[in-house]
PDB file of N, CA and C in Angstrom:
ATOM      1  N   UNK A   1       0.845  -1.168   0.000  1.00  0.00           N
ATOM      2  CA  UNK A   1       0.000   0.000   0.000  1.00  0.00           C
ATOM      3  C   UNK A   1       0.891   1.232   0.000  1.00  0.00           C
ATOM      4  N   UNK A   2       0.379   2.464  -0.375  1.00  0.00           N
ATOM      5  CA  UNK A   2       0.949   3.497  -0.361  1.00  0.00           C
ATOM      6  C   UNK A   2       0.622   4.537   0.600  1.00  0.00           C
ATOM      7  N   UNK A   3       1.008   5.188   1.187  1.00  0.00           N
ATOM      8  CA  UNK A   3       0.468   6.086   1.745  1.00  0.00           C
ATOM      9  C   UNK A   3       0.978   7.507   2.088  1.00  0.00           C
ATOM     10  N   UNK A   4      -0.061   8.420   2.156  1.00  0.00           N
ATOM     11  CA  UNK A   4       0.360  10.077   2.359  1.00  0.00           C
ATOM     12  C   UNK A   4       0.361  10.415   3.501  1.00  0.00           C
ATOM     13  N   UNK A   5       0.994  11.511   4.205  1.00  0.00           N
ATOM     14  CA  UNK A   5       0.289  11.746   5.385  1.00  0.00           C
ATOM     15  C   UNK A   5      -0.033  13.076   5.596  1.00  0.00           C
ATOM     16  N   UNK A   6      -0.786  13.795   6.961  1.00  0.00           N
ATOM     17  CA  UNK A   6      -0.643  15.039   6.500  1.00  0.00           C
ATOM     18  C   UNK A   6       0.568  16.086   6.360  1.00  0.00           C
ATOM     19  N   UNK A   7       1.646  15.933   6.903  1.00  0.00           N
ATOM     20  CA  UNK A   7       2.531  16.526   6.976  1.00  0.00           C
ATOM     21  C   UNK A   7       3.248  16.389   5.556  1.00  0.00           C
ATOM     22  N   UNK A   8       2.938  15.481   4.777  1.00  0.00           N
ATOM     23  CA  UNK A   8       4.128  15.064   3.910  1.00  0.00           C
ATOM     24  C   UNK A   8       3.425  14.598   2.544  1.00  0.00           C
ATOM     25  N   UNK A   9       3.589  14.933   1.271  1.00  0.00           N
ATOM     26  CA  UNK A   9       2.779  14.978   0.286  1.00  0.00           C
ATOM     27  C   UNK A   9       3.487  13.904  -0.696  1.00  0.00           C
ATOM     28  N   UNK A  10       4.622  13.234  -0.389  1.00  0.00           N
ATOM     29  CA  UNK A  10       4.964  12.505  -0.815  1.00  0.00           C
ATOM     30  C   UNK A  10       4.337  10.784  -0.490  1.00  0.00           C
ATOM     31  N   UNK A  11       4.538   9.965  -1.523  1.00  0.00           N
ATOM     32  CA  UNK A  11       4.149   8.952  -0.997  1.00  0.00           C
ATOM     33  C   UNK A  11       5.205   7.997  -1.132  1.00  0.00           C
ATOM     34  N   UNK A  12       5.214   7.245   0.136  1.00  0.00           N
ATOM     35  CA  UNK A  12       5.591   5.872   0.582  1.00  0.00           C
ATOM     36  C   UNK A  12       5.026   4.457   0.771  1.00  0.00           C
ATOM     37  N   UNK A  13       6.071   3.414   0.413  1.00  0.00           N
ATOM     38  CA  UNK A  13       5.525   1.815   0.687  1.00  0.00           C
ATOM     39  C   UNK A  13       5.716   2.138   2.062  1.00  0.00           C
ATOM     40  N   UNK A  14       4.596   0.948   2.692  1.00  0.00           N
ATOM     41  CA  UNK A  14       4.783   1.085   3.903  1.00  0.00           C
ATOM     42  C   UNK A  14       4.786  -0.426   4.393  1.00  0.00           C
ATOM     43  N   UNK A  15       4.353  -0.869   5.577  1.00  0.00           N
ATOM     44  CA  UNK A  15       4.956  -2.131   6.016  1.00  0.00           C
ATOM     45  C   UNK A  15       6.563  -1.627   6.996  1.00  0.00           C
ATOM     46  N   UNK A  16       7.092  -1.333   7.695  1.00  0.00           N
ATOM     47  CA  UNK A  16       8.255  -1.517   7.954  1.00  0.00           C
ATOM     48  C   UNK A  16       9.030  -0.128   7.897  1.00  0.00           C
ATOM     49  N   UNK A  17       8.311   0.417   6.917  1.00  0.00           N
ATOM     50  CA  UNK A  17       8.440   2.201   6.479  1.00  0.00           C
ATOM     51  C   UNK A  17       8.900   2.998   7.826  1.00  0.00           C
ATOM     52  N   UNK A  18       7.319   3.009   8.758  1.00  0.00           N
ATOM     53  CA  UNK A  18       7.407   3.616   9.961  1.00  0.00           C
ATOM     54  C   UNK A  18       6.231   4.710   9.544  1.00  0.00           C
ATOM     55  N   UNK A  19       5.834   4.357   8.851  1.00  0.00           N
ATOM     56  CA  UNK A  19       4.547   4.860   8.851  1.00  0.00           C
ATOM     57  C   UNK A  19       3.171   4.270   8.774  1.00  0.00           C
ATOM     58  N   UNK A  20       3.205   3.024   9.562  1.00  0.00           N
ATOM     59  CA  UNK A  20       1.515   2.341   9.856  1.00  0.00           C
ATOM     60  C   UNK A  20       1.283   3.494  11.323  1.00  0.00           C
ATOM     61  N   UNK A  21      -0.242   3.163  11.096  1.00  0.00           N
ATOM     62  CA  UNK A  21      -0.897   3.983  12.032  1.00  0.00           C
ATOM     63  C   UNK A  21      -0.416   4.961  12.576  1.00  0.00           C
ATOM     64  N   UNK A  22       0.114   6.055  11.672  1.00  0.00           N
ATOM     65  CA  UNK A  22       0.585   7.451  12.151  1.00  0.00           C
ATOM     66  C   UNK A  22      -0.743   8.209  11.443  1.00  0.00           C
ATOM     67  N   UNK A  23      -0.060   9.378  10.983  1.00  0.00           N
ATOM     68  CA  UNK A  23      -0.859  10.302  10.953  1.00  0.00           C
ATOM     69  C   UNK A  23      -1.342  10.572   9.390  1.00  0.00           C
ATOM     70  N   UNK A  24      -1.972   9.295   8.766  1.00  0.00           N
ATOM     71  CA  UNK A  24      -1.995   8.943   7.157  1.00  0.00           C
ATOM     72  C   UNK A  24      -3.342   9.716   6.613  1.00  0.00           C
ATOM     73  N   UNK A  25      -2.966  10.700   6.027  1.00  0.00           N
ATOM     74  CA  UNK A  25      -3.898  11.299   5.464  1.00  0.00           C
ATOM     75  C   UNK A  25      -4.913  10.084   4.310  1.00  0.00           C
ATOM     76  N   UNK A  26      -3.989   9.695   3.472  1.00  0.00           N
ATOM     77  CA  UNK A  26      -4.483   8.864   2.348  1.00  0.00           C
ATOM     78  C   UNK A  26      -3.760   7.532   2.227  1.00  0.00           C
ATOM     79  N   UNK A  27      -4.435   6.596   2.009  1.00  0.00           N
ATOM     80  CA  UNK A  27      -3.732   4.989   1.291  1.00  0.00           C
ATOM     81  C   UNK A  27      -3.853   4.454   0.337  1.00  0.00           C
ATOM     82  N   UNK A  28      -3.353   4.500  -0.414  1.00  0.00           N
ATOM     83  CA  UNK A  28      -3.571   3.927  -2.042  1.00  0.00           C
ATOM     84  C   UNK A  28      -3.774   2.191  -1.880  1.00  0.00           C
ATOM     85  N   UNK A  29      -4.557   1.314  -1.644  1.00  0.00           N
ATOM     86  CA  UNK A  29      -4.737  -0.397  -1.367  1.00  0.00           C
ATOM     87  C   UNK A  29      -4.738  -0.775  -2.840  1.00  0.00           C
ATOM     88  N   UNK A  30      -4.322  -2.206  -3.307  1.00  0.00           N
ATOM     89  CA  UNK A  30      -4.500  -2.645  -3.767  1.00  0.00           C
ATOM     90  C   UNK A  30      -5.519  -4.080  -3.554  1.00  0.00           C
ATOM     91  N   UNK A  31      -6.243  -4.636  -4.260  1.00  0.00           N
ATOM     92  CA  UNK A  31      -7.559  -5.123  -4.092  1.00  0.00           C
ATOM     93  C   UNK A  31      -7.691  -5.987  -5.135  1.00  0.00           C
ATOM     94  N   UNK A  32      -7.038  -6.088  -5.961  1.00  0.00           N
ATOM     95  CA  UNK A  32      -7.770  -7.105  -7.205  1.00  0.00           C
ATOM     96  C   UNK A  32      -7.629  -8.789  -6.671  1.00  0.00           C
ATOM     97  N   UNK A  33      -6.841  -8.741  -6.187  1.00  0.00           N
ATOM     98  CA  UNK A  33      -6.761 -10.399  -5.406  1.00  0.00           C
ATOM     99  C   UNK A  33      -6.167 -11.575  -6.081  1.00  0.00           C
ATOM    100  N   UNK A  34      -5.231 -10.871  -7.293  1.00  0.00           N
ATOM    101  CA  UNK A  34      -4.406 -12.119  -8.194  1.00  0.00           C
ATOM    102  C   UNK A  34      -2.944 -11.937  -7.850  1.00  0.00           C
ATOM    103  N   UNK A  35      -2.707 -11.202  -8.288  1.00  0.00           N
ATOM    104  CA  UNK A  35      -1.434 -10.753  -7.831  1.00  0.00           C
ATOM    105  C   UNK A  35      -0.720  -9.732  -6.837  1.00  0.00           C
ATOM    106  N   UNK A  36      -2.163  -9.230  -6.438  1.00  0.00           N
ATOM    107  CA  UNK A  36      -1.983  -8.303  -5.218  1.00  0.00           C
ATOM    108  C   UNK A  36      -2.958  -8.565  -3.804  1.00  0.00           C
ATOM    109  N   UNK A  37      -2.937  -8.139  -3.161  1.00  0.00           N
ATOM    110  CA  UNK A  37      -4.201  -8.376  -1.867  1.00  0.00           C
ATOM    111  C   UNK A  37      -5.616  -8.076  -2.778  1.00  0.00           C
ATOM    112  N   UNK A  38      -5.678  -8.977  -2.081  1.00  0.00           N
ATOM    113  CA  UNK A  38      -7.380  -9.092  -2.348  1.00  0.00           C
ATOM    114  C   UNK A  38      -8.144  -8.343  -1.759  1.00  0.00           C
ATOM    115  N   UNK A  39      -9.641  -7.764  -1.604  1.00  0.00           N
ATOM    116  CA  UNK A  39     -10.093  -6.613  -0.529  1.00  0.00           C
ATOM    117  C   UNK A  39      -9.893  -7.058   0.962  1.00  0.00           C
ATOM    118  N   UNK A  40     -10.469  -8.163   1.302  1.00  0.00           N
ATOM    119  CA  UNK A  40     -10.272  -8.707   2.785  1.00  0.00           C
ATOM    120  C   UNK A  40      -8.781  -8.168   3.383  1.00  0.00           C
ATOM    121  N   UNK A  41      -8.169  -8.661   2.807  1.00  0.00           N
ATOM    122  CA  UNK A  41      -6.112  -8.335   3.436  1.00  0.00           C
ATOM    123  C   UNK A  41      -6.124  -7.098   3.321  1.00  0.00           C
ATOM    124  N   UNK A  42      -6.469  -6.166   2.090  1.00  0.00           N
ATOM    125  CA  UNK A  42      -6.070  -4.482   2.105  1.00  0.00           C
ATOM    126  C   UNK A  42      -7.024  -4.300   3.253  1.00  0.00           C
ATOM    127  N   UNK A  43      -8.083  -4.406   3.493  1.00  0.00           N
ATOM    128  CA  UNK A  43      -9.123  -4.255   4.645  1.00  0.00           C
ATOM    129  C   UNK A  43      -8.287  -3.932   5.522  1.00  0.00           C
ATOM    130  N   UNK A  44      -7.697  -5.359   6.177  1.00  0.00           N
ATOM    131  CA  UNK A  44      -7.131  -5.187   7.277  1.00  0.00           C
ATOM    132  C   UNK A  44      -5.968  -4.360   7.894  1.00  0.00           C
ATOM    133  N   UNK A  45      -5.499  -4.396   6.417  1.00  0.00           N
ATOM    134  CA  UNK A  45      -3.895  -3.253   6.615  1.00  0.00           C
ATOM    135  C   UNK A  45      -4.071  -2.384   6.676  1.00  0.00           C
ATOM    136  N   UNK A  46      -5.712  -2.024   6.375  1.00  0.00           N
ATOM    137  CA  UNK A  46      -6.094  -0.176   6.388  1.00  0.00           C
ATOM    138  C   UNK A  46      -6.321  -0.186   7.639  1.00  0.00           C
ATOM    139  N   UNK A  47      -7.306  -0.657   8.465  1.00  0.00           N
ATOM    140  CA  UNK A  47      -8.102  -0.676   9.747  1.00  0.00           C
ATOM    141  C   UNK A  47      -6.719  -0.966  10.918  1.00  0.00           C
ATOM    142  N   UNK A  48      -6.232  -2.177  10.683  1.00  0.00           N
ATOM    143  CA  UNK A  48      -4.974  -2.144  11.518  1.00  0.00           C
ATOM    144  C   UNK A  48      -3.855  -1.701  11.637  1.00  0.00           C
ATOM    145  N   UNK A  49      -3.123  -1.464  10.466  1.00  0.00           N
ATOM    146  CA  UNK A  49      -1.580  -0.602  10.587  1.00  0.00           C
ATOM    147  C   UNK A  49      -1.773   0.816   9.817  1.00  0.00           C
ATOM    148  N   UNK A  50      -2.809   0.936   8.990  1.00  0.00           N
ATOM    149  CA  UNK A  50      -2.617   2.223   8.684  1.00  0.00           C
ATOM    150  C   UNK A  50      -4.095   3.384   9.015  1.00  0.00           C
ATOM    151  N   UNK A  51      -4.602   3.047   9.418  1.00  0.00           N
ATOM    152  CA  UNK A  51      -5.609   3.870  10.137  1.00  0.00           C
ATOM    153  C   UNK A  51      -5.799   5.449   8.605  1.00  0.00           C
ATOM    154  N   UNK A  52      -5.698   5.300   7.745  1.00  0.00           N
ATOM    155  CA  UNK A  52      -5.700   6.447   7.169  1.00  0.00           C
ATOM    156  C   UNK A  52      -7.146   7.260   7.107  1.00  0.00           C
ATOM    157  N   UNK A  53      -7.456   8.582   6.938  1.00  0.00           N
ATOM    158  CA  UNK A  53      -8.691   9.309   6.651  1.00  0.00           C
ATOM    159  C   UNK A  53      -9.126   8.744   5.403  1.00  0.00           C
ATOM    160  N   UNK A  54      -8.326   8.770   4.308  1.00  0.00           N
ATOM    161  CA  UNK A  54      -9.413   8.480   3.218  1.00  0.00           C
ATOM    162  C   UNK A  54      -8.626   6.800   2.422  1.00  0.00           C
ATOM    163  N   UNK A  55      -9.179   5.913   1.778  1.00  0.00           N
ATOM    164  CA  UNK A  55      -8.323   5.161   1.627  1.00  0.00           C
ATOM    165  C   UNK A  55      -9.035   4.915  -0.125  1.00  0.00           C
ATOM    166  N   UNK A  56      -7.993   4.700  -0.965  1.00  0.00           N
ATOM    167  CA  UNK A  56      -8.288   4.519  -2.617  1.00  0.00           C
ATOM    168  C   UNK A  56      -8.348   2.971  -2.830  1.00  0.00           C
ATOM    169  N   UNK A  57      -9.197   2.058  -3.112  1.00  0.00           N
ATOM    170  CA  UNK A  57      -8.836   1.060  -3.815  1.00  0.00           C
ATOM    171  C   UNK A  57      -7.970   1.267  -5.415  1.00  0.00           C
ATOM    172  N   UNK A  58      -7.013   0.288  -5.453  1.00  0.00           N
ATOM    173  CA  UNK A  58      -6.671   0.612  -6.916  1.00  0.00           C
ATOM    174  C   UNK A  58      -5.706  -1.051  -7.127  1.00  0.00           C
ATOM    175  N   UNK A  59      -5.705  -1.394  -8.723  1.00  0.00           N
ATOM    176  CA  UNK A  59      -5.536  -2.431  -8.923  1.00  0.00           C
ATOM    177  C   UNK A  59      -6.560  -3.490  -9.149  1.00  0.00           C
ATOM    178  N   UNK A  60      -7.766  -3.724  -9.499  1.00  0.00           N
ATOM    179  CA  UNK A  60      -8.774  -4.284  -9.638  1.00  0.00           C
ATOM    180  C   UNK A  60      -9.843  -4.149 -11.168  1.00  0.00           C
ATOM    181  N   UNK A  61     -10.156  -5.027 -11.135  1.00  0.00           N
ATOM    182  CA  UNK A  61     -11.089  -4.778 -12.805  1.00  0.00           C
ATOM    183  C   UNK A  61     -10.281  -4.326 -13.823  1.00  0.00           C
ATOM    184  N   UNK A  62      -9.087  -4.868 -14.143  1.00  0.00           N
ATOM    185  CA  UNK A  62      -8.318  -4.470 -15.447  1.00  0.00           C
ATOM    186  C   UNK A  62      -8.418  -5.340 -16.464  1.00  0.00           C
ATOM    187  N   UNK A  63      -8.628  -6.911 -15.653  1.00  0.00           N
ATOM    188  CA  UNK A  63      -8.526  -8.202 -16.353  1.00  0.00           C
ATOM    189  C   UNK A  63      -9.171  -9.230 -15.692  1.00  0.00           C
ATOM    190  N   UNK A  64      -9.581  -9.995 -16.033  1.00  0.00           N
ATOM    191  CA  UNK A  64     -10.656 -10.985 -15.571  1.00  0.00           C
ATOM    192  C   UNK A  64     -10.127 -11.531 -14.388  1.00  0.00           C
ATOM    193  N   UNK A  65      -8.821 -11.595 -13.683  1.00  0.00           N
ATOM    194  CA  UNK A  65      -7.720 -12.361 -12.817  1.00  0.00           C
ATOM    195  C   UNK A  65      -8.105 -11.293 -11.453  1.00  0.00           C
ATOM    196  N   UNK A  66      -7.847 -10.510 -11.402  1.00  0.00           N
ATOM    197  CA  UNK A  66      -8.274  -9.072 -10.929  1.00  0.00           C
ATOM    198  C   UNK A  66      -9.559  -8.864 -10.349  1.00  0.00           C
ATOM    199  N   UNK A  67     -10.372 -10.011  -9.483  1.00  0.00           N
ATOM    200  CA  UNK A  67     -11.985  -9.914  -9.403  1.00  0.00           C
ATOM    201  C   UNK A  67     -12.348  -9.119  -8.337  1.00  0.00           C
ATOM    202  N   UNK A  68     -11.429  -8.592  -7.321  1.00  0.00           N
ATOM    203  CA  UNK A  68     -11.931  -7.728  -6.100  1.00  0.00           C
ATOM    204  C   UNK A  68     -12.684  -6.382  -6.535  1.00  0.00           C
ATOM    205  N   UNK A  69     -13.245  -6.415  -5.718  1.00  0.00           N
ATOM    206  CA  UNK A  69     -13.953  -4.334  -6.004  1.00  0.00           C
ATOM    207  C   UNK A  69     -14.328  -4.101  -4.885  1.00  0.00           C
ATOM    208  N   UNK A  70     -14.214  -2.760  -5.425  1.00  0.00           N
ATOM    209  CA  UNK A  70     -14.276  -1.870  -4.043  1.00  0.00           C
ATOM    210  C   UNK A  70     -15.807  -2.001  -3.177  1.00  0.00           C
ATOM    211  N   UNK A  71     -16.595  -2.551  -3.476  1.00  0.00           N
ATOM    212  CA  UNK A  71     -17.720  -3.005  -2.407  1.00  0.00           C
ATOM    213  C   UNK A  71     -17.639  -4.037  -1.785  1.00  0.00           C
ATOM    214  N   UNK A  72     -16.469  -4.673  -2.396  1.00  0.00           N
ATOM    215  CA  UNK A  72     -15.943  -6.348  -1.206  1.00  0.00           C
ATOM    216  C   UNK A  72     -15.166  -5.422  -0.156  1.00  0.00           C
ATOM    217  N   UNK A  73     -14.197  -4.535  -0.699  1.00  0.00           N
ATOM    218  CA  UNK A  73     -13.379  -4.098   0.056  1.00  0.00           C
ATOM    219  C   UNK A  73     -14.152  -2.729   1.235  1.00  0.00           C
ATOM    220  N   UNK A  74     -14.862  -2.401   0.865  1.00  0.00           N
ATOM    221  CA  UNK A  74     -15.571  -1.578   1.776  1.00  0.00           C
ATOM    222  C   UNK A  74     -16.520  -2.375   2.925  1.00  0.00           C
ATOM    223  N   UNK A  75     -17.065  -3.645   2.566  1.00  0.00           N
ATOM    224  CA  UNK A  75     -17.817  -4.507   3.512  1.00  0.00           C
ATOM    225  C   UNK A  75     -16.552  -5.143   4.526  1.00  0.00           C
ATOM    226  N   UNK A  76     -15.597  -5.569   3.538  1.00  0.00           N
ATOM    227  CA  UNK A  76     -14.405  -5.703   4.431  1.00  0.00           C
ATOM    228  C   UNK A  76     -13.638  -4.754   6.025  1.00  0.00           C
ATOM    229  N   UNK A  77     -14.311  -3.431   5.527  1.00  0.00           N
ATOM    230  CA  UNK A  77     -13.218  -2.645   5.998  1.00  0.00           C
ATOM    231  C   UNK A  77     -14.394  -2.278   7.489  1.00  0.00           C
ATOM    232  N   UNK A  78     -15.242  -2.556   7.336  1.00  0.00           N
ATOM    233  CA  UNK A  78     -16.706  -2.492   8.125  1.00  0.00           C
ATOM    234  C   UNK A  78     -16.842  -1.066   8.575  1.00  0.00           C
ATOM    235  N   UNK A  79     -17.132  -1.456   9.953  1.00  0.00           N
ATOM    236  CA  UNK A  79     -16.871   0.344  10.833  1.00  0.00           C
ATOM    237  C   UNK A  79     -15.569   0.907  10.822  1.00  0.00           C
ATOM    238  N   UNK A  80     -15.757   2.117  10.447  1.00  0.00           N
ATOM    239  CA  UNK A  80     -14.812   3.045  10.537  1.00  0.00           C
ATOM    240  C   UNK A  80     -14.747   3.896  10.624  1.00  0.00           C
ATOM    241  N   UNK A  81     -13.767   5.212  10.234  1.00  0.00           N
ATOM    242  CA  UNK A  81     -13.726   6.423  10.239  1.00  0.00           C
ATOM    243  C   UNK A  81     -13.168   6.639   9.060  1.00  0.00           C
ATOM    244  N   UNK A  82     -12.706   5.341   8.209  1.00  0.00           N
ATOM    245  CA  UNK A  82     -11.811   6.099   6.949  1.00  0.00           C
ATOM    246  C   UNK A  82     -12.534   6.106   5.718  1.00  0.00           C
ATOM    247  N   UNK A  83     -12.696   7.105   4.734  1.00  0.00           N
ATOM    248  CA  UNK A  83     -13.663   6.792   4.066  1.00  0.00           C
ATOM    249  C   UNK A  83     -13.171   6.258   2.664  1.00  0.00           C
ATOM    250  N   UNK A  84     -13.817   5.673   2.193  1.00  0.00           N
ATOM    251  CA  UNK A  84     -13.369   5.221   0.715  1.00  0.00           C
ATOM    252  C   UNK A  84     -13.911   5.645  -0.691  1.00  0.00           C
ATOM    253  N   UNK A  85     -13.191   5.716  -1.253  1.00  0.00           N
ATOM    254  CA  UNK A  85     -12.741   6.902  -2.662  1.00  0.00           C
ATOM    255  C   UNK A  85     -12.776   5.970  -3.453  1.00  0.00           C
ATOM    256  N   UNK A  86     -13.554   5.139  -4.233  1.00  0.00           N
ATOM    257  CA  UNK A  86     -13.454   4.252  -5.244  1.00  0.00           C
ATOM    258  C   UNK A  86     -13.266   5.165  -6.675  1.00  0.00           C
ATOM    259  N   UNK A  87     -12.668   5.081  -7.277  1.00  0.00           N
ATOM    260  CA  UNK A  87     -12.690   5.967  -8.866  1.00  0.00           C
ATOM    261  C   UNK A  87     -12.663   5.182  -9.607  1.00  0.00           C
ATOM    262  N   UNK A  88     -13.195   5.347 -11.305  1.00  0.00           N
ATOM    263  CA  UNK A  88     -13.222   5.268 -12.218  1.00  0.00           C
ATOM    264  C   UNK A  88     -11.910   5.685 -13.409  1.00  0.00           C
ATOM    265  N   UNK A  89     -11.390   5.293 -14.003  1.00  0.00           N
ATOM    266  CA  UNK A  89     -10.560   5.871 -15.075  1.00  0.00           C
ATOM    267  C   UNK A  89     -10.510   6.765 -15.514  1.00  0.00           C
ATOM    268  N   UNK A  90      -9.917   7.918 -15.665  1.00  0.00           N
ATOM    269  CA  UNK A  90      -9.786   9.186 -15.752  1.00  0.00           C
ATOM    270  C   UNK A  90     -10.553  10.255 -14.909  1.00  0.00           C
ATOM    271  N   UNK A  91     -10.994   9.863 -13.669  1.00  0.00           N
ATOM    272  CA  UNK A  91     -11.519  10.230 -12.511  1.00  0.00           C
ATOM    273  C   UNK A  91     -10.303  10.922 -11.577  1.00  0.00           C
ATOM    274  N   UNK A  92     -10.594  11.966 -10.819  1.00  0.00           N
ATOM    275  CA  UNK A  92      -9.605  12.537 -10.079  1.00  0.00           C
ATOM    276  C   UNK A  92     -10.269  13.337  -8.366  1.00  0.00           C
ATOM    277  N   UNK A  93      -9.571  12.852  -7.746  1.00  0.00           N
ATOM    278  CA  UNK A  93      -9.778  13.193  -6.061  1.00  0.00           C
ATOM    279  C   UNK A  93      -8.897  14.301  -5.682  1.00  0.00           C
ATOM    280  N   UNK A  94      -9.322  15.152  -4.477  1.00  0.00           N
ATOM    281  CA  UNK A  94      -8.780  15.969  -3.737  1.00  0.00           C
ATOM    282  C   UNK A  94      -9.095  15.594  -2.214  1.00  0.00           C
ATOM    283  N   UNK A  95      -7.826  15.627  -1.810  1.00  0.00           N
ATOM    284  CA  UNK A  95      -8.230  15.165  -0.160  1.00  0.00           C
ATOM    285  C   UNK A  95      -7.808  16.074   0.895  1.00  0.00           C
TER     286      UNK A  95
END
């Protein structure tokens, strides 16, 4: 996963980084579930190590291998506080 925080507009891998559950403005998850986490696992890495405000699914629906979406991954992610930003292709967010 990637993530922003507020202090810092750059983004970082995280895992080991030193930036789970700090002060993560945004998380870029991956979700398609072939070659990357599937929604369930990004779920958890959002809710448990990275606590971010807003979180992006990305990586999903490119190719038939790729079956996660962002409504597995949002049922996944259950209660929260972080909200999720699903986009479309040539779609663009401000956070």
């Amino acid at each position: 996963m990637l993530v922003s925080s507020d202090d810092e507009h750059k983004y970082t891998a995280t895992f080991g980084s030193g930036r789970e559950g700090g002060n993560n403005r945004a998380a870029f998850g991956t979700i398609g579930g072939h070659f990357v986490m599937n929604p369930a696992d990004a779920a958890f890495a959002t809710k448990n190590y990275l606590k971010p405000k807003f979180a992006v699914p990305i990586h999903y629906g490119t190719f038939p291998q790729l079956k996660g979406t962002p409504a597995e991954y949002t049922k996944a992610l259950g209660k929260t506080t972080t909200k999720v930003m699903a986009i479309n292709p040539g779609d663009s967010l401000q956070f």
